[in-house]
Protein backbone atom coordinates (compact mmCIF):
# COMPACT_ATOMS: atom_id res chain seq x y z
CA UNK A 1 -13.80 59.06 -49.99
CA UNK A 2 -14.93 60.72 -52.92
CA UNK A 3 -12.95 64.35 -53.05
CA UNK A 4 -11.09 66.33 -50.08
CA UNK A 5 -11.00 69.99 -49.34
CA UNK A 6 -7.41 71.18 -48.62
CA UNK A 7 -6.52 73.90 -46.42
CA UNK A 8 -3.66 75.73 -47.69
CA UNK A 9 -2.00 78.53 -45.13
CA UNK A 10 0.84 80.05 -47.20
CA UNK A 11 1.71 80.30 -50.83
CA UNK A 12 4.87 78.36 -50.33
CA UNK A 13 3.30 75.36 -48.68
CA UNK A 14 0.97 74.01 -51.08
CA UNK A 15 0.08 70.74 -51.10
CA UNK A 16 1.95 68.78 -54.21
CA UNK A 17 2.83 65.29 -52.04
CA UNK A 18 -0.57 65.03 -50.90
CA UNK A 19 -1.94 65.97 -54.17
CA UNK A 20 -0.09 63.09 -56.11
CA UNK A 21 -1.64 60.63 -53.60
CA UNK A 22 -5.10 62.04 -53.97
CA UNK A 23 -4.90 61.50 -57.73
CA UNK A 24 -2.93 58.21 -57.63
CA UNK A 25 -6.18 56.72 -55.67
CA UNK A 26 -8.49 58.69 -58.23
CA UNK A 27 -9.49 61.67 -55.27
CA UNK A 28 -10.57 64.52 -56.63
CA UNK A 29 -9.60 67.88 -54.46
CA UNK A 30 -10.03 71.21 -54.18
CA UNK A 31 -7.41 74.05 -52.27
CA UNK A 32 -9.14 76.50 -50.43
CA UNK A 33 -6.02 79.16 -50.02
CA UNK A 34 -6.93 81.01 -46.73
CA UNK A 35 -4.14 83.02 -46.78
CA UNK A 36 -5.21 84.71 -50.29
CA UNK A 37 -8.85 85.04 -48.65
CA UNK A 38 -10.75 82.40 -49.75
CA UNK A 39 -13.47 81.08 -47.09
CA UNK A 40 -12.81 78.02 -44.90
CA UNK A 41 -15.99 76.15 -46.10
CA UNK A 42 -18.99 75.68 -43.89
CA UNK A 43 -19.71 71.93 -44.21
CA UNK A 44 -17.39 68.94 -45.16
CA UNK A 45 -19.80 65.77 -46.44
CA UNK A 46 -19.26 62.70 -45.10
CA UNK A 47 -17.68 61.62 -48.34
CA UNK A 48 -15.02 64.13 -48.27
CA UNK A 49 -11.76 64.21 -46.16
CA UNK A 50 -10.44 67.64 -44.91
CA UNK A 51 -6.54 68.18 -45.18
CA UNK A 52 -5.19 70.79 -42.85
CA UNK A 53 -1.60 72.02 -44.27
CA UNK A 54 0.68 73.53 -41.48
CA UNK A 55 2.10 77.06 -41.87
CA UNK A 56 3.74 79.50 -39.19
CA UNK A 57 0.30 80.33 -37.09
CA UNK A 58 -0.77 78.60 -34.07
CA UNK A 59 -3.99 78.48 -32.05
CA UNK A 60 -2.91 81.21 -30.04
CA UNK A 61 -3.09 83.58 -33.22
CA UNK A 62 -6.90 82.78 -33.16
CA UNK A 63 -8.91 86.32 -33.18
CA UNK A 64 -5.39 87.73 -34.70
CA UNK A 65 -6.31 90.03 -37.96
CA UNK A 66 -3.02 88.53 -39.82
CA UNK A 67 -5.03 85.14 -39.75
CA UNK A 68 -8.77 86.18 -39.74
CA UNK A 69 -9.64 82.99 -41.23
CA UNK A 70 -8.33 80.47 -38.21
CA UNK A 71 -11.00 81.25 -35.68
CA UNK A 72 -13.28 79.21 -38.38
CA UNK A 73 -10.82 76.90 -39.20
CA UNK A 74 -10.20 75.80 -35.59
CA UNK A 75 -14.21 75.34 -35.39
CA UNK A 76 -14.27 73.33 -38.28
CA UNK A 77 -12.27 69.76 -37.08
CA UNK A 78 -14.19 70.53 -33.98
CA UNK A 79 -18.10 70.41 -35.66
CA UNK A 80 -16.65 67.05 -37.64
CA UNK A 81 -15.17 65.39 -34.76
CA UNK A 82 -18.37 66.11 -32.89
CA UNK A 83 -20.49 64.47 -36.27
């Protein structure tokens, strides 16, 4: 693995343990904060990992307006898993 793309779900749960491994094995990352609006991305590349943090939604809050975002976000794993 070359980088990872982090998905962060709340300001206060940020991903600082996981970030320290990242770097001590030389992974680059980048957060994607959904909560502040920023996209879930499109495509992860087969060098890249995807990190899910947790947060206080669930799959039933899918289609909710609080968490626009998670419809995508549950696609996402799915399209990989299917790769």
């Amino acid at each position: 693995m070359t980088s990872a793309i982090v998905l962060q779900h709340t300001p206060t749960e940020g991903p600082e343990r996981i970030a320290t491994l990242l770097a001590a094995r030389g992974i680059s990352f980048e957060t994607r904060a959904l909560h502040a609006g920023q996209p879930v991305p499109d495509v992860v590349g087969r060098d890249q990992m995807l990190i899910v943090m947790g947060g206080p939604m669930g799959v039933a809050d899918a289609g909710s307006p609080r968490h626009a975002y998670l419809s995508q976000e549950i696609a996402l794993p799915r399209r990989l898993i299917a790769r």
